[in-house]
Protein backbone atom coordinates (compact mmCIF):
# COMPACT_ATOMS: atom_id res chain seq x y z
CA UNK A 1 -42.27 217.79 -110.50
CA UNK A 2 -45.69 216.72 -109.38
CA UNK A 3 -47.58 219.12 -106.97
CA UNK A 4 -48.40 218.09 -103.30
CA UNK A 5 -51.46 219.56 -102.14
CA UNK A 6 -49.00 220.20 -98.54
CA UNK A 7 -47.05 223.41 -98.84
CA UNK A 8 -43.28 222.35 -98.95
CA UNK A 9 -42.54 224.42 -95.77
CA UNK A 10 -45.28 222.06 -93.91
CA UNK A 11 -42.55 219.13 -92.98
CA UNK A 12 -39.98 221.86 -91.55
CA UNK A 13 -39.79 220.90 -88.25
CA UNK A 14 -40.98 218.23 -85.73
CA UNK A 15 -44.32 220.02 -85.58
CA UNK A 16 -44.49 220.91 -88.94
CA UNK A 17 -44.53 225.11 -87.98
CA UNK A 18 -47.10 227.23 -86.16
CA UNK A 19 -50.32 225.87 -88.02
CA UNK A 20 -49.25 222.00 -87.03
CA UNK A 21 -48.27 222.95 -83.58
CA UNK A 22 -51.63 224.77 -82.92
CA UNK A 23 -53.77 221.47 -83.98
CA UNK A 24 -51.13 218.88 -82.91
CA UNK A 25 -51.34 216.78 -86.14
CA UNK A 26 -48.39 217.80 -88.56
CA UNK A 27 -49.95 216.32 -92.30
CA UNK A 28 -46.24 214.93 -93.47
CA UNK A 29 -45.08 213.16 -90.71
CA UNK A 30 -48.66 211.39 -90.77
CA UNK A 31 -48.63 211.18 -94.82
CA UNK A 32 -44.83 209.13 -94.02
CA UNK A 33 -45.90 207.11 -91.40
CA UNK A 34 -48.62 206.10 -93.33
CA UNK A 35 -46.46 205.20 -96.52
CA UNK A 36 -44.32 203.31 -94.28
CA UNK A 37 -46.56 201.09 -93.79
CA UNK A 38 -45.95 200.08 -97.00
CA UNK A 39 -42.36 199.01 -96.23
CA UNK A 40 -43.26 197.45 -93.01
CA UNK A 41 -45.28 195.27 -95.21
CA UNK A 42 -42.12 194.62 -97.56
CA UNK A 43 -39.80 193.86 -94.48
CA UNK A 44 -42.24 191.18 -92.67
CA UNK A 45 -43.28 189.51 -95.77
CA UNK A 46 -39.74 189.34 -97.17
CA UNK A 47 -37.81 187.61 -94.23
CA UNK A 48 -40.22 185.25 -93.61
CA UNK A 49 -38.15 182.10 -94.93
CA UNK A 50 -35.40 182.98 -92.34
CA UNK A 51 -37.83 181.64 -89.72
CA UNK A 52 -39.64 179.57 -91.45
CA UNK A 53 -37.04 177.65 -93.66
CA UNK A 54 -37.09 174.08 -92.46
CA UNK A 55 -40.58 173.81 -93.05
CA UNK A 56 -41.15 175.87 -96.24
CA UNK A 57 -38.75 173.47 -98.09
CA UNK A 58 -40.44 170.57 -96.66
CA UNK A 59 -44.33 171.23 -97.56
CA UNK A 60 -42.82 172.74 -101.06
CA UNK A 61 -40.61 169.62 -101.53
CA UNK A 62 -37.19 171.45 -102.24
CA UNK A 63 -34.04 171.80 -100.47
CA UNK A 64 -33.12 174.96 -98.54
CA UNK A 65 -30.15 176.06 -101.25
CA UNK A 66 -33.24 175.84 -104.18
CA UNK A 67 -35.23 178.14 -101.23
CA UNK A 68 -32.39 180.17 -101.52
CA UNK A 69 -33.24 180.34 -105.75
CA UNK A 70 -36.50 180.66 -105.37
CA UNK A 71 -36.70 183.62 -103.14
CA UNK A 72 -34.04 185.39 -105.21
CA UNK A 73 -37.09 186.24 -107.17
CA UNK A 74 -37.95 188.66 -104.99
CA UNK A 75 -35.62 190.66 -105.14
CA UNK A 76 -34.79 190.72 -108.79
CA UNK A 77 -38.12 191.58 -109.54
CA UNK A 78 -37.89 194.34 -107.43
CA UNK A 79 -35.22 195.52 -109.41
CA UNK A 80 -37.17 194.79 -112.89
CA UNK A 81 -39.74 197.08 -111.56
CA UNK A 82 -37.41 199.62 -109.88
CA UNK A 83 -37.24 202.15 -112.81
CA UNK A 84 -40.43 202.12 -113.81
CA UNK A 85 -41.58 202.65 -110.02
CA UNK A 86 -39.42 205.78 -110.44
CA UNK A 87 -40.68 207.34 -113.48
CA UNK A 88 -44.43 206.63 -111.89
CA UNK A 89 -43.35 208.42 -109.11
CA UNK A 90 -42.39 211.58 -110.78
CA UNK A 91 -45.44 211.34 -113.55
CA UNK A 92 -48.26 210.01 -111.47
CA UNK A 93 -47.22 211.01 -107.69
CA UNK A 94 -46.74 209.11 -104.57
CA UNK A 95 -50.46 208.70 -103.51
CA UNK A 96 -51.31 206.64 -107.14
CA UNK A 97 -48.04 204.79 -107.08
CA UNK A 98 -48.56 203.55 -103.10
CA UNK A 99 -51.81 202.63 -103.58
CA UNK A 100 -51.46 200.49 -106.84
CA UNK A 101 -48.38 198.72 -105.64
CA UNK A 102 -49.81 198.12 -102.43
CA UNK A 103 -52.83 195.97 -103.83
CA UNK A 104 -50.29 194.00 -106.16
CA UNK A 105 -47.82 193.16 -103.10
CA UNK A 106 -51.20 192.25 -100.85
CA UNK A 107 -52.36 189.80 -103.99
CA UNK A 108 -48.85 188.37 -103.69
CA UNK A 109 -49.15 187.61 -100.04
CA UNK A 110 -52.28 185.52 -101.02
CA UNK A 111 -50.41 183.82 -103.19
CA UNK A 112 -47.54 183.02 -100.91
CA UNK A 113 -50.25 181.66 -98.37
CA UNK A 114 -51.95 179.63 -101.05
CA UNK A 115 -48.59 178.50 -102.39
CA UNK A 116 -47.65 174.32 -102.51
CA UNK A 117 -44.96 173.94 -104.55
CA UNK A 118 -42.26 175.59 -105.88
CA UNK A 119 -43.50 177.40 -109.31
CA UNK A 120 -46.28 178.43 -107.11
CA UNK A 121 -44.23 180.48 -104.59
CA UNK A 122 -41.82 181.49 -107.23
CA UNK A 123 -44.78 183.07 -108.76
CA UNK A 124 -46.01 184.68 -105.12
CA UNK A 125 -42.35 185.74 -104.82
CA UNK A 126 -42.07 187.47 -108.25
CA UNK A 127 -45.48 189.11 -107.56
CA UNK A 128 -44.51 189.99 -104.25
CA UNK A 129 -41.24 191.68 -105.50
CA UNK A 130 -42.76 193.76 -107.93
CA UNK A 131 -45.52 195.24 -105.45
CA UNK A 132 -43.31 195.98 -102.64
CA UNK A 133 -40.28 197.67 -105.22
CA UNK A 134 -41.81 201.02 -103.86
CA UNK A 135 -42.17 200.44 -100.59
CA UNK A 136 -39.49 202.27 -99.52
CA UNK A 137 -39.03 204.73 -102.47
CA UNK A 138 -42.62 206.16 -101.56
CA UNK A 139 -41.97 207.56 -98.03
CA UNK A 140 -38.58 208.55 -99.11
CA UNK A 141 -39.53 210.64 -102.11
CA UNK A 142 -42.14 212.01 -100.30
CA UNK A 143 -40.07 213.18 -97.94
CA UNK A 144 -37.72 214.35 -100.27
CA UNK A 145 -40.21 216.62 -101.78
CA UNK A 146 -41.76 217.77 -98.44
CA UNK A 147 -38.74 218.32 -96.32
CA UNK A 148 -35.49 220.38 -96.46
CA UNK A 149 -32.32 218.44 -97.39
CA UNK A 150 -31.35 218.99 -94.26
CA UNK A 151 -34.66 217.42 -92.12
CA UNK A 152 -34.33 214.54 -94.98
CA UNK A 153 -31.05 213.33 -93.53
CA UNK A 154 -32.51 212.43 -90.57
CA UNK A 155 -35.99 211.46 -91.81
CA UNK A 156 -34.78 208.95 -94.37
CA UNK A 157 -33.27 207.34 -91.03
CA UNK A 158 -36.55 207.21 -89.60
CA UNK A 159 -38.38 205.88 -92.46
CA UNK A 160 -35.81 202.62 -92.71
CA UNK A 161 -35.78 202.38 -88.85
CA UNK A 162 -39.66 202.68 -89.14
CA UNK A 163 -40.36 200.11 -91.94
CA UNK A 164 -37.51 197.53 -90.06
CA UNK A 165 -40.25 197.20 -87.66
CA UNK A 166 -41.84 194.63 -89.89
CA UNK A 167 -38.60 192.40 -89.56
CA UNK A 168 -39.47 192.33 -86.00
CA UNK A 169 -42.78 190.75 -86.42
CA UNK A 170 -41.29 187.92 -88.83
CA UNK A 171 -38.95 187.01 -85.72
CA UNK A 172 -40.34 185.59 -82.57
CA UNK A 173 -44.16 186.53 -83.10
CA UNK A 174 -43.60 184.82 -86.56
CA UNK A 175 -41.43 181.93 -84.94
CA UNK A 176 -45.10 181.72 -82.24
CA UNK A 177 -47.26 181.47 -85.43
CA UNK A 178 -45.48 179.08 -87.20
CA UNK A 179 -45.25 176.88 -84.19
CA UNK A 180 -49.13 177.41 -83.78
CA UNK A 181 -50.21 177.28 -87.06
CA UNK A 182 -48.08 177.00 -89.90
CA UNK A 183 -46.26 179.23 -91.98
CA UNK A 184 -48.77 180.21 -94.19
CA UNK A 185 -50.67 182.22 -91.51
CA UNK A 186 -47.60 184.62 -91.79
CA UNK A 187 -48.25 185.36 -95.55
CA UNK A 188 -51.82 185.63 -94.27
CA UNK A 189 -51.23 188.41 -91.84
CA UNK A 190 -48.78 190.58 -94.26
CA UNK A 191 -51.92 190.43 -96.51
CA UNK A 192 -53.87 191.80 -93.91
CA UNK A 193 -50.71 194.29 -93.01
CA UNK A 194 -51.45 195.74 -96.70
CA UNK A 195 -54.90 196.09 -96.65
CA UNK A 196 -54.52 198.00 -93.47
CA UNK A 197 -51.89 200.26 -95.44
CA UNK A 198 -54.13 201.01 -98.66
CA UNK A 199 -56.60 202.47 -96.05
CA UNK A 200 -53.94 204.24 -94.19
CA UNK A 201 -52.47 205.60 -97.64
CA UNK A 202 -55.89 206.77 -98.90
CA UNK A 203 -57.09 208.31 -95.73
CA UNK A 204 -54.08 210.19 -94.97
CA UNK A 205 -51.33 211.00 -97.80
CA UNK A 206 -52.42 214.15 -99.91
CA UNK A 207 -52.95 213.54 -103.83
CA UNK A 208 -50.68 214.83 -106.10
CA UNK A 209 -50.95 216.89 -109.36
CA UNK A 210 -48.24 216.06 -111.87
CA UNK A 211 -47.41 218.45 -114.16
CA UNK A 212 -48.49 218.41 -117.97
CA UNK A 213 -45.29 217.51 -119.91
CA UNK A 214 -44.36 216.05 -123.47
CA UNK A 215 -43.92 212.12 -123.27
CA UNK A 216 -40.72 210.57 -124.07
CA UNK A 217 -41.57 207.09 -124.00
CA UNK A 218 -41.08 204.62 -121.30
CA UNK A 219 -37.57 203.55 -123.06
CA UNK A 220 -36.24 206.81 -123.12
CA UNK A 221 -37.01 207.45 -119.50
CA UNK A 222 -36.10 204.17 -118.41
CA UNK A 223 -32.17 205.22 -120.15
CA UNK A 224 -32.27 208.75 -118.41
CA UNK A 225 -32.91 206.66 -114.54
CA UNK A 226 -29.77 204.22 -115.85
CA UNK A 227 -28.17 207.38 -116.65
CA UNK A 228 -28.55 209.08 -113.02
CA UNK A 229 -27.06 205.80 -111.83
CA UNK A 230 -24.03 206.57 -112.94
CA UNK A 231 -23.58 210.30 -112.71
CA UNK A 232 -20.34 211.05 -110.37
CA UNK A 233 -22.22 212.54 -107.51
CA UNK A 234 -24.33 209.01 -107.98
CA UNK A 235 -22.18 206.18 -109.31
CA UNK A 236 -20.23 205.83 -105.72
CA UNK A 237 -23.18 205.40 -104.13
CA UNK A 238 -25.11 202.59 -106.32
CA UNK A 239 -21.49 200.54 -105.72
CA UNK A 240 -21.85 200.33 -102.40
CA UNK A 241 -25.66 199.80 -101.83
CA UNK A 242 -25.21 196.30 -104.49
CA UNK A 243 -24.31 194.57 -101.12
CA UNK A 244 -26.13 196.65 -98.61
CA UNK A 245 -29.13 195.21 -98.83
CA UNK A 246 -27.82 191.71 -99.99
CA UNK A 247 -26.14 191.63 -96.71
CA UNK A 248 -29.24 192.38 -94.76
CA UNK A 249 -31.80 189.89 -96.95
CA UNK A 250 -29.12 187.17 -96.51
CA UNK A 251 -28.32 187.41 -93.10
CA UNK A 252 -31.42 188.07 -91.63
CA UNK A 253 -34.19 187.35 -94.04
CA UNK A 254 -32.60 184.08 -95.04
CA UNK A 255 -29.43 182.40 -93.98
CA UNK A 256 -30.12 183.62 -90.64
CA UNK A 257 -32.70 181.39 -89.06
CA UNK A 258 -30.62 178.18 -91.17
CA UNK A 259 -27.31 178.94 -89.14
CA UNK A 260 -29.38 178.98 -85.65
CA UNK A 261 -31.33 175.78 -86.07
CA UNK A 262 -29.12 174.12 -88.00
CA UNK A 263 -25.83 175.01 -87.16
CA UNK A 264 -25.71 176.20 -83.94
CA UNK A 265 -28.77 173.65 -82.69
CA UNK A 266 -31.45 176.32 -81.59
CA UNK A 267 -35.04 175.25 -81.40
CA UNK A 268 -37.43 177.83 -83.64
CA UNK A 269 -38.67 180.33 -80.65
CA UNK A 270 -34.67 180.96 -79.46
CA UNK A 271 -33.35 181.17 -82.52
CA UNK A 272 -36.41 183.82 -83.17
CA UNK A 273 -35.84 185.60 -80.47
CA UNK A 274 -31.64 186.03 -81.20
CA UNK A 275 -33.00 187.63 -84.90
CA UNK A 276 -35.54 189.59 -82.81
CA UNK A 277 -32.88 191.07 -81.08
CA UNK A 278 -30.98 191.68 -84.12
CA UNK A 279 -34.48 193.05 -85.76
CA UNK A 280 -34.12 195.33 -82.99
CA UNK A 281 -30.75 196.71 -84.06
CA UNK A 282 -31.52 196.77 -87.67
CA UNK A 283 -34.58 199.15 -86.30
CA UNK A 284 -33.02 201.80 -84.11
CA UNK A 285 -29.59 201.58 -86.87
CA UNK A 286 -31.19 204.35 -89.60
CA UNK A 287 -32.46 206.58 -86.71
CA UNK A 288 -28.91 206.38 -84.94
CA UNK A 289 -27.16 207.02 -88.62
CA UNK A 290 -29.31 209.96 -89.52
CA UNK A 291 -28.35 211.46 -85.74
CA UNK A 292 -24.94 210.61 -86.23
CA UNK A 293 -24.88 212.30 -89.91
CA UNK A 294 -26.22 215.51 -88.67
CA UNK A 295 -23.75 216.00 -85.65
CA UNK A 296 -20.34 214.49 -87.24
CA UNK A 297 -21.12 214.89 -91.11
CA UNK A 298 -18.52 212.58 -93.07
CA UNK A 299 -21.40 210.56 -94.47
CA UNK A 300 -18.43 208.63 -96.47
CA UNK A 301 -16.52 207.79 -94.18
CA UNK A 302 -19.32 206.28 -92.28
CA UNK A 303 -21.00 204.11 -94.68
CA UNK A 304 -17.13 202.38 -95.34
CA UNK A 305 -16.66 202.25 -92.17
CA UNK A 306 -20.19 200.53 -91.36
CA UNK A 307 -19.62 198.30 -94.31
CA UNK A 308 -16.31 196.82 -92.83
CA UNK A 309 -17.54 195.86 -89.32
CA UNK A 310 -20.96 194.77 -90.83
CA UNK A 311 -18.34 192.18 -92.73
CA UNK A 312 -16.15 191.50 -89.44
CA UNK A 313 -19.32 190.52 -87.76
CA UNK A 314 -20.62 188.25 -90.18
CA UNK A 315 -17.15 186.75 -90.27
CA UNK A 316 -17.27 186.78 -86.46
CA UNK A 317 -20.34 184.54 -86.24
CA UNK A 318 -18.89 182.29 -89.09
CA UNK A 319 -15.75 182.14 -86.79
CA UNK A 320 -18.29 181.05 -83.56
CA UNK A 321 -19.71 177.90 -85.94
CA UNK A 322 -19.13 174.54 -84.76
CA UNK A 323 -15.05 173.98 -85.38
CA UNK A 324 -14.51 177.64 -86.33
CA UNK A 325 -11.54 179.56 -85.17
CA UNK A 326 -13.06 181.63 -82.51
CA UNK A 327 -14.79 178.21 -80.75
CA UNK A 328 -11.59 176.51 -81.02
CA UNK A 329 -9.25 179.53 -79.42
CA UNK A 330 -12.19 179.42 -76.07
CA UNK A 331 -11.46 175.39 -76.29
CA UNK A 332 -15.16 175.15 -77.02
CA UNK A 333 -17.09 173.17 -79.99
CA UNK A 334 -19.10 176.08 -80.64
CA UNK A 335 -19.36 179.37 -79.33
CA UNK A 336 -22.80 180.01 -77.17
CA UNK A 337 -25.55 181.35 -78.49
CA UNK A 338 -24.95 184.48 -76.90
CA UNK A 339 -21.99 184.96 -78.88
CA UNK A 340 -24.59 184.97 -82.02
CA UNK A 341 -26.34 187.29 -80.19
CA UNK A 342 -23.92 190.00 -79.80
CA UNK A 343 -22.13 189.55 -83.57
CA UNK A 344 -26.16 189.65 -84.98
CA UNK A 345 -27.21 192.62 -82.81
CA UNK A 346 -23.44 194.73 -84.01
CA UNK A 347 -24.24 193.76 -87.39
CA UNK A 348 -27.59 195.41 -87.21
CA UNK A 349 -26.38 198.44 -86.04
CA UNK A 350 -23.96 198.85 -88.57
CA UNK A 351 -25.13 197.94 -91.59
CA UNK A 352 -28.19 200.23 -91.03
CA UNK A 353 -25.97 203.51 -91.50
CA UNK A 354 -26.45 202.32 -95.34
CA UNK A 355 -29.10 204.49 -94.97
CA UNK A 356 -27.04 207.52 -95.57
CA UNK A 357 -26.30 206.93 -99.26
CA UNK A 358 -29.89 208.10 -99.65
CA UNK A 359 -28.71 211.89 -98.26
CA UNK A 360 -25.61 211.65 -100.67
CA UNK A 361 -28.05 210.85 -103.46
CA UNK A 362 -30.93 213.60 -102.51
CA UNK A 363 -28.50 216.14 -102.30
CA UNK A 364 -27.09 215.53 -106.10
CA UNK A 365 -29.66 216.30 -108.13
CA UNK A 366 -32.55 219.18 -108.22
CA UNK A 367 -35.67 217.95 -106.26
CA UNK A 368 -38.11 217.45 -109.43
CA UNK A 369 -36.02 214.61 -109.88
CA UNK A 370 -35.83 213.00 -107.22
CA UNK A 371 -37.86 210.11 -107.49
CA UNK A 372 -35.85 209.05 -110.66
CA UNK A 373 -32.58 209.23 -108.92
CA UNK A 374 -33.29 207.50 -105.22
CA UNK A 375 -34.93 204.82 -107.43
CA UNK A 376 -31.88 204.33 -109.62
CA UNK A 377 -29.92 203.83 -106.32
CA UNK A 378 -32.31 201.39 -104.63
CA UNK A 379 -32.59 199.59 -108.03
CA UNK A 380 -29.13 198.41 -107.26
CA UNK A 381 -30.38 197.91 -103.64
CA UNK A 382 -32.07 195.15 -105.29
CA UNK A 383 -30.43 194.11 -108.17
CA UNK A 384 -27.01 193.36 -105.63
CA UNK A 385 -29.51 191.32 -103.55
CA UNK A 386 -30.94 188.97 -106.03
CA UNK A 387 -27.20 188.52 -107.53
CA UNK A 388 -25.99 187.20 -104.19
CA UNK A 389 -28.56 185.50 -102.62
CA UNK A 390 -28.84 183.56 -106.12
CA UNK A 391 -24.79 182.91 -105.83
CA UNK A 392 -25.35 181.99 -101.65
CA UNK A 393 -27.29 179.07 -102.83
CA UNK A 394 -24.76 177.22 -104.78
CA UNK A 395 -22.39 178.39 -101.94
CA UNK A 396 -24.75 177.01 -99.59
CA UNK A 397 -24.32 172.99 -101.36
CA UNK A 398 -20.49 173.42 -102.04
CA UNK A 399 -19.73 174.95 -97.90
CA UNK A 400 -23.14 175.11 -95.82
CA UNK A 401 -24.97 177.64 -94.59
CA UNK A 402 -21.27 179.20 -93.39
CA UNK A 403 -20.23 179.77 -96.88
CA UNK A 404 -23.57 181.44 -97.41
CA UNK A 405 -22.94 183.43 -95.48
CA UNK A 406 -19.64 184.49 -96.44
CA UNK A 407 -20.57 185.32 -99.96
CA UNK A 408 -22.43 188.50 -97.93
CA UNK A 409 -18.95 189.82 -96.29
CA UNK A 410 -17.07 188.72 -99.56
CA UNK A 411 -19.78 191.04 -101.16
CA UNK A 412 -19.63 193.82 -98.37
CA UNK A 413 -15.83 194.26 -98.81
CA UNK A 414 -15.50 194.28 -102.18
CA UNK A 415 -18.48 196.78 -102.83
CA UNK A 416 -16.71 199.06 -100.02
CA UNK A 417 -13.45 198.70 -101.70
CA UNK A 418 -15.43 200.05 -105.38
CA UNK A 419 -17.30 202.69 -103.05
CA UNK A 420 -14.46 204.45 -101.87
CA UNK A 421 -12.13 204.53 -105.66
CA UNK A 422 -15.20 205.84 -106.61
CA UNK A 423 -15.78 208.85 -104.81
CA UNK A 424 -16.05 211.99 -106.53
CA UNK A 425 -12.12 213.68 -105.13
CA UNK A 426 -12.50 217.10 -103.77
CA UNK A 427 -10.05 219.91 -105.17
C-alpha cells in the first residue's frame, strides 16, 4: 500500500485530533476537499448536454437521440480507463494519479469548447471520460486510506454530496451562460474549473511513497481488479451500481433538460432552475445517506429501498407527461411543472444513498487494496451508464424522450432485483 506522508490517525475526527485542533487546519479534510475538486469538475462538465441539448445538436448538425450516442462515450471510456485508474492508484498514489488525470480531463474540456461537429465532440467526450474516470475514486481512496471505516461511511457521503456541487453549476448558471453566450463558454469554464484543481491538488494533498514490489504486468493486474468485482462481499454491490449512475447521467445529465423544454414546454432558465433544484437534492442525498447509515445501519436495505422510489419517481414524472396517467386522473393535459419539481427533487434524494455501496465495498477487503476494489465497483458505475444511455437513444426515436427515460427505471428495478439475490446470506 503506498505511504501517505499524513499519519493514518490524522483524519480521525472532525478536527483531525489535538495537533489539528490546536492550528485549526486538519491536512485530510483539506487534501479531500481539494481532490474533490476533481469530481466537481467531472459532474459540471458531464451534464452539460441536459441544458444545453437543443442547441448542441443544432450547431453539431445531429439529432438529440445521436446526442444521446455520442455522449455515451463518456462514460464508456470512463469505464475503459477504470481499472487501470485503480492499479495507478495503488502503485503510483493519489497525488500522481489526480494530477495527471486532471490535465487530460482539462485538455478535453478544450476540446469540447472547440468542438463543431460530431467526431469532434465524440473525440472531446472520449477524452473527457478518460480524465475524469478518477475523479471520484481519488478522494474516496484517499479517504479510505486516511480514515477509519467507520469516519469513511460518512465521508464517502460527503465527497459525492461535495463533487454534486458541480451539477449545480451546469443548471441555471449554465442555462444564464448559454443564453448569454453559447454553450461552449460552459466547456470553457470546466477547463478553467480543472486548472484551478491541479493547483489545489499540488498545493495541498501530501505525496505518496508506494512501496517497492515485483511487477505483474498490467494484464495480470487488470484480471485481479475483474476478480475483486466479483468476490461475494463485492459482486452484490457492482449489480446494483450498473444503473446507479445510469439513472443519474440520464435523468439529469441528459434526458432531463429534453423532457422540460420539449415535453413539458419550459423555456431554458425554468427548466434550469427545476434541475437546479433537483442538483440540490442530488447534493445534500450522500451526506443524508452516510448520516442515515451510521444511526440505522442496514446499508442493504437502504440502497433497495432507494433504488425502488428512485424508479417510482422517474415513472411518476413519465406519468405527469402530456396524456400520461397521472395528468389524465387531475383532468389536466399535463401535470404543472411543479409536479416535475417535486418527482426530480425525491429522485435526487434517493438515488444519492447509492453512495453506500462504497462502505459495503471498503469494508470487504484489507485497506492496501483498496483502490483496486472501489475502482472495480465504480467501473460498473460506468460501464451500466454508457450501456443505457447508448440503449435510451434508440428508445428515444421508437417512444420520445418518455421512453428514455423509462429505460433508467426499467434499469433501476431490474439491477435492484439482481442486488438483493445476490447478497451474501448470513448464517
Amino acid at each position: 500500500m503506498p505511504h501517505c506522508s499524513l499519519p493514518r490517525g490524522a483524519g480521525e475526527g472532525w478536527g483531525g485530533g489535538q495537533h489539528a485542533r490546536a492550528n485549526h487546519v486538519n491536512p485530510v479534510t483539506t487534501a479531500i476537499l481539494a481532490l474533490c475538486l476533481g469530481h466537481v469538475f467531472s459532474n459540471a462538465v458531464r451534464t452539460i448536454p441536459a441544458i444545453a441539448a437543443d442547441v448542441l445538436t443544432r450547431d453539431l448538425g445531429i439529432t438529440a437521440e445521436a446526442l444521446a450516442q455520442v455522449t455515451s462515450a463518456f462514460p464508456l471510456a470512463f469505464a475503459a480507463v477504470m481499472i487501470p485508474v485503480g492499479i495507478g492508484l495503488d502503485r503510483y498514489g493519489v497525488k500522481a494519479v489526480s494530477l495527471f488525470l486532471l490535465t487530460v480531463a482539462g485538455c478535453g474540456a478544450a476540446l469540447g469548447a472547440l468542438a463543431t461537429g460530431p467526431w469532434s465532440m465524440l473525440l472531446a467526450q472520449v477524452v473527457l471520460g478518460a480524465g475524469c474516470s478518477g475523479m471520484l475514486m481519488c478522494p474516496i481512496t484517499f479517504a479510505a486510506r486516511a480514515l477509519t471505516a467507520q469516519r469513511f461511511a460518512l465521508w464517502s457521503g460527503i465527497i459525492q454530496a461535495v463533487g454534486n456541487t458541480g451539477m449545480l453549476l451546469s443548471a441555471s448558471p449554465l442555462a444564464l451562460l448559454v443564453e448569454a453566450t453559447s454553450w461552449r463558454a460552459g466547456y470553457w469554464a470546466c477547463a478553467a474549473l480543472a486548472s484551478l484543481a491541479i493547483a489545489a491538488v499540488a498545493a495541498l494533498v501530501p505525496a505518496e511513497r508506494p512501496e517497492t514490489r515485483p511487477s505483474r504486468g498490467l494484464l495480470a493486474d487488470m484480471g485481479e481488479v475483474l476478480a475483486m468485482a466479483w468476490r461475494p462481499g463485492i459482486r452484490a454491490v457492482t449489480v446494483f451500481v450498473f444503473a446507479s449512475f445510469a439513472a443519474v447521467l440520464g435523468v439529469r445529465g441528459l434526458w432531463g433538460g429534453p423532457w422540460l423544454m420539449e415535453a413539458k414546454g419550459l423555456g431554458r432558465i425554468e427548466a434550469g432552475n427545476i434541475l437546479l433544484a433537483c442538483t440540490v437534492a442530488l447534493t445534500a442525498g450522500p451526506a443524508l445517506a452516510g448520516l442515515v447509515l451510521r444511526r440505522f445501519g442496514r446499508g442493504p436495505l437502504l440502497m433497495a429501498g432507494s433504488h425502488l422510489l428512485a424508479a417510482l419517481f422517474i415513472l411518476l414524472v413519465i406519468a405527469g407527461g402530456p396524456g400520461g396517467p397521472a395528468a389524465r386522473a387531475f383532468g389536466l393535459a399535463a401535470m404543472p411543472p411543479a409536479w416535475d419539481l417535486v418527482m426530480l427533487v425525491g429522485f435526487g434524494l434517493v438515488i444519492s444513498f447509492q453512495v453506500i455501496g462504497f462502505s459495503l465495498v471498503r469494508n470487504a477487503v484489507p485497506p492496501e487494496q483498496a483502490g483496486r476494489a472501489l475502482s472495480a465497483a465504480n467501473l460498473f458505475f460506468f460501464l451500466g451508464a454508457a450501456v443505457l444511455q447508448m440503449l435510451s437513444g434508440p428508445m428515444a426515436a421508437w417512444g420520445g424522450v418518455a421512453a428514455a427515460l423509462g429505460t433508467f427505471a426499467a434499469g433501476l428495478i431490474l439491477c435492484t432485483a439482481g442486488f438483493l439475490l445476490l447478497l451474501p446470506r448470513r448464517g
